[in-house]
N, C-alpha and C. Protein backbone atom coordinates (compact mmCIF):
# COMPACT_ATOMS: atom_id res chain seq x y z
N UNK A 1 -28.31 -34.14 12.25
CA UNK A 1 -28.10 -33.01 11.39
C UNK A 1 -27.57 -31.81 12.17
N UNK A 2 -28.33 -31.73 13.59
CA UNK A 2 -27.55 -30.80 14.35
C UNK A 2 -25.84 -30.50 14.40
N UNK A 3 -25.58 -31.89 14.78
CA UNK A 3 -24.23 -31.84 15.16
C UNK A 3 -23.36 -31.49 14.03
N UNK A 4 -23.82 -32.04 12.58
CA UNK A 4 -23.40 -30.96 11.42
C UNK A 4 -23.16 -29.72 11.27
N UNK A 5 -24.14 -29.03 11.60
CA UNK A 5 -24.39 -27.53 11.58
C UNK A 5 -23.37 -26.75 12.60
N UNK A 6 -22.97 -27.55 13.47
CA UNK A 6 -22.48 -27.34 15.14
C UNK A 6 -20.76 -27.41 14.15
N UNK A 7 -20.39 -28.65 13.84
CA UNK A 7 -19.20 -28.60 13.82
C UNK A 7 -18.81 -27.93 12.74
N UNK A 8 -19.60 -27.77 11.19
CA UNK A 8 -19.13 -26.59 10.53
C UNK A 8 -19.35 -25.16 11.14
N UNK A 9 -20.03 -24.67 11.96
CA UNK A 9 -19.63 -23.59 12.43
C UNK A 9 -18.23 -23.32 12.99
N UNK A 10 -17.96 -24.43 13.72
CA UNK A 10 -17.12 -24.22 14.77
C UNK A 10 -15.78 -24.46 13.69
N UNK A 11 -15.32 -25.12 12.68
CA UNK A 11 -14.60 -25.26 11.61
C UNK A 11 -14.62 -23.71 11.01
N UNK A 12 -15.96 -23.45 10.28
CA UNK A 12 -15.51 -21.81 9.75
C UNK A 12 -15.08 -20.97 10.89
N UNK A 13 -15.50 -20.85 11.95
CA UNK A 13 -15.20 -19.85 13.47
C UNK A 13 -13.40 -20.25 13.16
N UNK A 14 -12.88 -20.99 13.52
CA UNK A 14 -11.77 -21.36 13.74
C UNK A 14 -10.86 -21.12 12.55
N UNK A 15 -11.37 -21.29 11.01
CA UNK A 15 -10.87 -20.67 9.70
C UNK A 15 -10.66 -19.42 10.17
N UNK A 16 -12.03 -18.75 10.25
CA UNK A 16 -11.74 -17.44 10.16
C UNK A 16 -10.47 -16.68 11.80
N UNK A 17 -10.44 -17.06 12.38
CA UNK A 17 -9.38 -16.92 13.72
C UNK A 17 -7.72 -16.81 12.98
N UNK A 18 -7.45 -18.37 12.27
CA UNK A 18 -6.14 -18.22 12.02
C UNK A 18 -5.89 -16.90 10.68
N UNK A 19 -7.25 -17.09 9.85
CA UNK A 19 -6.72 -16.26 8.65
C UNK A 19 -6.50 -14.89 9.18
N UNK A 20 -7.33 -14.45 10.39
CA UNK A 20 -7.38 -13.25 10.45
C UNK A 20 -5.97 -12.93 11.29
N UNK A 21 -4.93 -13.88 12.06
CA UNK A 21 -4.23 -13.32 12.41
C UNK A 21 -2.70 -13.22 11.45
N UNK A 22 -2.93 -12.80 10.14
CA UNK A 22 -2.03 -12.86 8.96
C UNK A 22 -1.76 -11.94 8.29
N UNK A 23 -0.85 -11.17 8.61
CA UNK A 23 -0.56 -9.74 7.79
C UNK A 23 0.53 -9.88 7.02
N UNK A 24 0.39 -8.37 6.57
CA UNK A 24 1.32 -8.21 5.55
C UNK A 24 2.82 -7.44 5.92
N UNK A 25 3.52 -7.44 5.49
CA UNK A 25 5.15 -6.63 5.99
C UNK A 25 5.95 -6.17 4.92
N UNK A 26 6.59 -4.96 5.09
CA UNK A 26 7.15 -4.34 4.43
C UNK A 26 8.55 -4.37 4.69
N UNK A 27 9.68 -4.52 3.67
CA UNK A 27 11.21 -4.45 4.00
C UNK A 27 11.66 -3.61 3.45
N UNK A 28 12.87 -2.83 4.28
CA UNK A 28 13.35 -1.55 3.17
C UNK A 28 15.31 -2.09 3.25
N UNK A 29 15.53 -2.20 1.83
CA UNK A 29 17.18 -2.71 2.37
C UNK A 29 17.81 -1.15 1.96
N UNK A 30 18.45 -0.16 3.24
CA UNK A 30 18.95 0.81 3.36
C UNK A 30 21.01 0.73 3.48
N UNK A 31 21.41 1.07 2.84
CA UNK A 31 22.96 0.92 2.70
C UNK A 31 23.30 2.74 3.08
N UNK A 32 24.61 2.81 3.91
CA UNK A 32 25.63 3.81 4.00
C UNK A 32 26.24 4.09 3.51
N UNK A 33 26.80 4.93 2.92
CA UNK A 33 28.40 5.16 2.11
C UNK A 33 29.56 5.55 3.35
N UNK A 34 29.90 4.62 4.51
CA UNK A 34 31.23 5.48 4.74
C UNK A 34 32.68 5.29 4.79
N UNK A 35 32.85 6.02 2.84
CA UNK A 35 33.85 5.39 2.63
C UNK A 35 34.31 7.21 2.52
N UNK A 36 35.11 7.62 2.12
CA UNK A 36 35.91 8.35 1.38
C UNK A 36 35.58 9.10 0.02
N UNK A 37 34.54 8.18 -0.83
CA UNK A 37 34.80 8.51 -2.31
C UNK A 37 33.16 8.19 -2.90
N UNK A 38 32.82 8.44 -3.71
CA UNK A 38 31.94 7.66 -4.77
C UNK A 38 31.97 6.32 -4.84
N UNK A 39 30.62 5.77 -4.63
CA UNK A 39 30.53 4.11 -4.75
C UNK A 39 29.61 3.74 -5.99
N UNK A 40 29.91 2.67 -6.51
CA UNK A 40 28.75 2.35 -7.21
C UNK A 40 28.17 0.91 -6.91
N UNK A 41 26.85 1.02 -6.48
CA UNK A 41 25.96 -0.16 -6.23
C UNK A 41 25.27 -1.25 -6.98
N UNK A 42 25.55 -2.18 -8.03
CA UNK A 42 24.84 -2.91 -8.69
C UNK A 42 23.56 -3.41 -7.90
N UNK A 43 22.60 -3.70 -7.99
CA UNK A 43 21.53 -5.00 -7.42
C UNK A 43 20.50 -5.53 -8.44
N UNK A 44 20.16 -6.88 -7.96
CA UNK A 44 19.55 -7.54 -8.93
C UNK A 44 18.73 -8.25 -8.28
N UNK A 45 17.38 -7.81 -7.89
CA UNK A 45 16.48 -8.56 -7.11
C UNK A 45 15.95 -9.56 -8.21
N UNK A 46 14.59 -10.05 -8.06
CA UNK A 46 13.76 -10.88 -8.57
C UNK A 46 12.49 -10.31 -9.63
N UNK A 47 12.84 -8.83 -9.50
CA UNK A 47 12.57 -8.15 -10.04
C UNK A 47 12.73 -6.85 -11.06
N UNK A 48 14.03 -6.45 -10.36
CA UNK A 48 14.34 -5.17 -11.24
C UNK A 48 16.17 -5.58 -11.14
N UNK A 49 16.40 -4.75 -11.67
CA UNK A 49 17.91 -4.76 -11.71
C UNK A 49 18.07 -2.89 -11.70
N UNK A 50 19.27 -2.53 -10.32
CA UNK A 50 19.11 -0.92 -10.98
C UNK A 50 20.60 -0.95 -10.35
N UNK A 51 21.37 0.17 -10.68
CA UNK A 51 22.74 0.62 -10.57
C UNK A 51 22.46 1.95 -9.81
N UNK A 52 23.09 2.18 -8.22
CA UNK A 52 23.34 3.51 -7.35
C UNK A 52 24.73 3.93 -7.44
N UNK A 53 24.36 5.51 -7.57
CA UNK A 53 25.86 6.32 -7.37
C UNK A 53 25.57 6.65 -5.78
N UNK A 54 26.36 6.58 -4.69
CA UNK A 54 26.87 6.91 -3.05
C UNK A 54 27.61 7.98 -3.21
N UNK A 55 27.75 9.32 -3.28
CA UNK A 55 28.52 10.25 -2.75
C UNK A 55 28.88 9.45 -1.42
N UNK A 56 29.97 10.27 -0.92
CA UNK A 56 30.65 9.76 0.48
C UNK A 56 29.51 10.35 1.32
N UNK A 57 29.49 9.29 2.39
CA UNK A 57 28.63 9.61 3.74
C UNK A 57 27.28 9.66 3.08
N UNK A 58 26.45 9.38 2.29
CA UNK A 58 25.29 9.64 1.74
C UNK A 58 25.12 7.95 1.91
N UNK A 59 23.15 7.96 2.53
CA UNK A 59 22.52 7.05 2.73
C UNK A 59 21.57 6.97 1.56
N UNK A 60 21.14 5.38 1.40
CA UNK A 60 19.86 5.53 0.45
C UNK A 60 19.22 4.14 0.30
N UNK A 61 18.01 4.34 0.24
CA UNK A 61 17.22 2.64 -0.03
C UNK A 61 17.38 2.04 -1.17
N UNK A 62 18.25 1.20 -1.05
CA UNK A 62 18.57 0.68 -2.65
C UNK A 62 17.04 -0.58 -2.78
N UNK A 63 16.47 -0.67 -2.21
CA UNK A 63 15.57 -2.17 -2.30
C UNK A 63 14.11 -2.18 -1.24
N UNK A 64 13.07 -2.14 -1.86
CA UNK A 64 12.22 -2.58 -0.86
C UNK A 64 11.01 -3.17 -1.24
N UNK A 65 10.81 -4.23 -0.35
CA UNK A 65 9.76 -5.48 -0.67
C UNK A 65 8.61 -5.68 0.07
N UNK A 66 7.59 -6.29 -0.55
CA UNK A 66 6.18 -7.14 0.28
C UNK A 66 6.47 -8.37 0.45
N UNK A 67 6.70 -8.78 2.16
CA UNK A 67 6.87 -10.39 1.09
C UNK A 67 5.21 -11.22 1.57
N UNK A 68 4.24 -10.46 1.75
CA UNK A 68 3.22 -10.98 1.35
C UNK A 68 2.59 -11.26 2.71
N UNK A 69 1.42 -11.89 2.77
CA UNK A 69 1.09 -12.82 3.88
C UNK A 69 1.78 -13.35 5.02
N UNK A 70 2.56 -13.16 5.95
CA UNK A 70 2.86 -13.44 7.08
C UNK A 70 2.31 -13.99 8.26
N UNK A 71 2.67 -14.48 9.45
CA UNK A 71 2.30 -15.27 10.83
C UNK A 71 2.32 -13.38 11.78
N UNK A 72 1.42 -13.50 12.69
CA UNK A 72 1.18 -12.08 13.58
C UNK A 72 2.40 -12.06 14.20
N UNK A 73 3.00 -11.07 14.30
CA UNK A 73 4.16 -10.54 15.10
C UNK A 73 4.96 -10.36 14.37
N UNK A 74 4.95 -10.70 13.15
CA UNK A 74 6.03 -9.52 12.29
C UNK A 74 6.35 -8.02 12.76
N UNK A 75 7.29 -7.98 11.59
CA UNK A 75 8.03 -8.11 10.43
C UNK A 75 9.10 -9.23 11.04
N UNK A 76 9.01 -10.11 10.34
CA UNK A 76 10.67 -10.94 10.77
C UNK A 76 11.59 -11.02 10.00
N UNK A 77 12.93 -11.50 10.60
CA UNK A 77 14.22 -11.53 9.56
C UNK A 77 14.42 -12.61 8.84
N UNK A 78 14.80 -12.57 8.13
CA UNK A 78 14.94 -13.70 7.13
C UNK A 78 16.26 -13.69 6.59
N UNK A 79 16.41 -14.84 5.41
CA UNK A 79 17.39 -14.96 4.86
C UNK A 79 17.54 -13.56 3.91
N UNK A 80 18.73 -12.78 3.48
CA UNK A 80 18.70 -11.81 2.92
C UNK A 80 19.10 -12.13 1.43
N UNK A 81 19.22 -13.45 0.74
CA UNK A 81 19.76 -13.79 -0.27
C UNK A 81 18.66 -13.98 -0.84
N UNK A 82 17.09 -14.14 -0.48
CA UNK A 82 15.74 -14.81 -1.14
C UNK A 82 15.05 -13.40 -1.52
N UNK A 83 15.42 -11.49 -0.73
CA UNK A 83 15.08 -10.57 -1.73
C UNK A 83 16.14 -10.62 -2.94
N UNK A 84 17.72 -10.29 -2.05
CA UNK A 84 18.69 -10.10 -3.31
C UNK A 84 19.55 -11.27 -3.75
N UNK A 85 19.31 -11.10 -5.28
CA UNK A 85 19.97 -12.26 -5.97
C UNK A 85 20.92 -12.16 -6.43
N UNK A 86 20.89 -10.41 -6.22
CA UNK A 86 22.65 -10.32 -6.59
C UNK A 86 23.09 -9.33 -6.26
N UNK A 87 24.35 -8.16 -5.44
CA UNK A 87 24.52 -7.21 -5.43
C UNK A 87 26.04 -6.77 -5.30
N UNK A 88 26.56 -6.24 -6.09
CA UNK A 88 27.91 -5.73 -6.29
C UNK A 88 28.35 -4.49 -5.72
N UNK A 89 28.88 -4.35 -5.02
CA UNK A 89 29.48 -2.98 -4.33
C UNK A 89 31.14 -2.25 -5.15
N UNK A 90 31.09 -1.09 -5.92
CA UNK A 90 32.62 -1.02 -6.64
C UNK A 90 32.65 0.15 -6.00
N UNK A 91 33.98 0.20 -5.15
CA UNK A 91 34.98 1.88 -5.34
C UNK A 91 35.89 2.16 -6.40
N UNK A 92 35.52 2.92 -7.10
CA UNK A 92 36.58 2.67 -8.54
C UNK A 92 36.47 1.46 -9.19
N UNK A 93 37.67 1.03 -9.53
CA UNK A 93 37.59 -0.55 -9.99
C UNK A 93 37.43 -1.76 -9.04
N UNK A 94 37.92 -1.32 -8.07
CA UNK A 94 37.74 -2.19 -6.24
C UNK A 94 36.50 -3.07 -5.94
N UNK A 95 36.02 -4.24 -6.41
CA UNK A 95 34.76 -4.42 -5.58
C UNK A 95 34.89 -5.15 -3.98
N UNK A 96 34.00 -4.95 -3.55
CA UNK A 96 33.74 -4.94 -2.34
C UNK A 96 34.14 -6.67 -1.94
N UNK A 97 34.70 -6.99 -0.68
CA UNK A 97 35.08 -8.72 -0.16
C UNK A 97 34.00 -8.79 0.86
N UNK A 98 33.23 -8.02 1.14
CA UNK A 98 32.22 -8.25 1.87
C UNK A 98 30.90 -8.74 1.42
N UNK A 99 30.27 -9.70 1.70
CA UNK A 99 28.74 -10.66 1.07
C UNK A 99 27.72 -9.97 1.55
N UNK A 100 27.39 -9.37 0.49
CA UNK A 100 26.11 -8.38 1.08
C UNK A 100 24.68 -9.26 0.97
N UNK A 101 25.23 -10.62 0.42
CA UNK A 101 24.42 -11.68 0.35
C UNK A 101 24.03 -12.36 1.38
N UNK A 102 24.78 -12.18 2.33
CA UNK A 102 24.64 -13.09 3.71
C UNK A 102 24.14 -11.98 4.28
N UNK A 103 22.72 -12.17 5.79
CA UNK A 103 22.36 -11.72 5.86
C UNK A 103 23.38 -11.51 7.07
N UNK A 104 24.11 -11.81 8.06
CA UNK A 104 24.80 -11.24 9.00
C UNK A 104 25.37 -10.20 8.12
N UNK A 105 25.28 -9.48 6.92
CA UNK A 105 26.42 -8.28 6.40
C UNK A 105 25.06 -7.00 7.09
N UNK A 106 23.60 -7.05 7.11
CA UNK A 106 22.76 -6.44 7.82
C UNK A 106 22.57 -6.30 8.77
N UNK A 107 21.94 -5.22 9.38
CA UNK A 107 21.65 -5.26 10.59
C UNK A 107 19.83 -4.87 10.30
N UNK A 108 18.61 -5.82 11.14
CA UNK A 108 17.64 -6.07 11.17
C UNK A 108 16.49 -5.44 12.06
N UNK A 109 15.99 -4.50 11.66
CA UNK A 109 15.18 -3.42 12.61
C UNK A 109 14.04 -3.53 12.32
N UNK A 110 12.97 -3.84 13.51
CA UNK A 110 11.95 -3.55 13.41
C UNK A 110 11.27 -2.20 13.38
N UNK A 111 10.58 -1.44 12.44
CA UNK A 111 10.82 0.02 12.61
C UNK A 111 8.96 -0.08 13.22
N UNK A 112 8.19 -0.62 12.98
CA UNK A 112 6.89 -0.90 13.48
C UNK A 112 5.98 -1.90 13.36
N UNK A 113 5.06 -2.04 13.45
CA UNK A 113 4.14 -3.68 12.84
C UNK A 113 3.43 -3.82 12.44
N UNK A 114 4.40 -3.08 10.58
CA UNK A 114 4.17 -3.64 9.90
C UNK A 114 5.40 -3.32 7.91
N UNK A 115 6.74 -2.52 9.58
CA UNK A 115 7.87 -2.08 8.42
C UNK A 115 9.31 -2.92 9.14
N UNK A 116 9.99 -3.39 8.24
CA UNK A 116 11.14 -3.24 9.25
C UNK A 116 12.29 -3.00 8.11
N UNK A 117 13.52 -2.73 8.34
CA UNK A 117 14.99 -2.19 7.67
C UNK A 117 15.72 -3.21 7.61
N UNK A 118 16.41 -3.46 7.07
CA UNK A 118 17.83 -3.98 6.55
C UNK A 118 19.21 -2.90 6.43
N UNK A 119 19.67 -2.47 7.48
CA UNK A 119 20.67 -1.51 6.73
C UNK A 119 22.38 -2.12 7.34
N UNK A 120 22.94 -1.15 6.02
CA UNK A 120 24.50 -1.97 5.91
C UNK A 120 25.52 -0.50 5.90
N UNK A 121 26.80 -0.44 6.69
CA UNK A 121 27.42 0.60 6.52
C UNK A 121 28.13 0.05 5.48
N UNK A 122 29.28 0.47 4.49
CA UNK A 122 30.26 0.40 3.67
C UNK A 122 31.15 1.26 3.77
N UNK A 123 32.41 0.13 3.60
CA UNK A 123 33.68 1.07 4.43
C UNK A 123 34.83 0.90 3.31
N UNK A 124 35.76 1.68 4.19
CA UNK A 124 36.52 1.83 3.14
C UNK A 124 37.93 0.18 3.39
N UNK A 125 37.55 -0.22 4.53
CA UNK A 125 38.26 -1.74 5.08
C UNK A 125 37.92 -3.27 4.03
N UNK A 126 36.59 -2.59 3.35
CA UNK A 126 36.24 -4.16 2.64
C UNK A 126 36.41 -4.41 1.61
N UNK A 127 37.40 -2.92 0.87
CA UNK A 127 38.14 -2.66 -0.85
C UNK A 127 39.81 -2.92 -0.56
């Protein structure tokens, strides 16, 4: 009966070890305007759908997520197509040839541990 008692301890001890090294992380997807003109931003996460006006040179967080439970040493990068499911970039009638879907269109910052960024310039080269 001992050795019972012995190895469920050592089973919960060891539960509790991995659960505890499991946090949570925050993503912020931050876009640039540097184009020239007024942009307009469609996006369509998994959740909301919202439309941004960009004055020129004006920054702003179009998107930001939990994605829940994580492995210790976050925040990590991921695929950028599993927050956004959809996002349209227009200058005027112009939309954008650049895949803001693929995550190489980001650049991936850890800002601390337990935030990190997504941010994208927009130019006037990808209309």
């Amino acid at each position: 009966m001992k050795a019972y008692y012995f190895k469920f301890i050592v089973f919960v001890l060891v539960l509790i070890t991995f659960s505890s090294c499991e946090q949570g992380y925050s993503y912020n997807y931050i876009l640039t305007n540097n184009t020239d003109t007024t942009i307009t931003v469609f996006i369509k996460t998994f959740s909301q759908d919202t439309t941004f006006t960009f004055l020129p040179r004006e920054t702003k967080n179009i998107f930001s997520t939990f994605h829940g439970m994580e492995g210790f040493g976050g925040p990590f990068e991921s695929e950028v197509k599993f927050d956004l499911d959809r996002i349209i970039i227009k200058k005027g009638k112009k939309i954008s040839l650049k895949d803001y879907r693929k995550t190489e269109s980001w650049k991936f910052i850890k800002k601390d541990k337990s935030i990190a960024e997504y941010k994208s310039i927009i130019t006037n080269s990808e209309f």
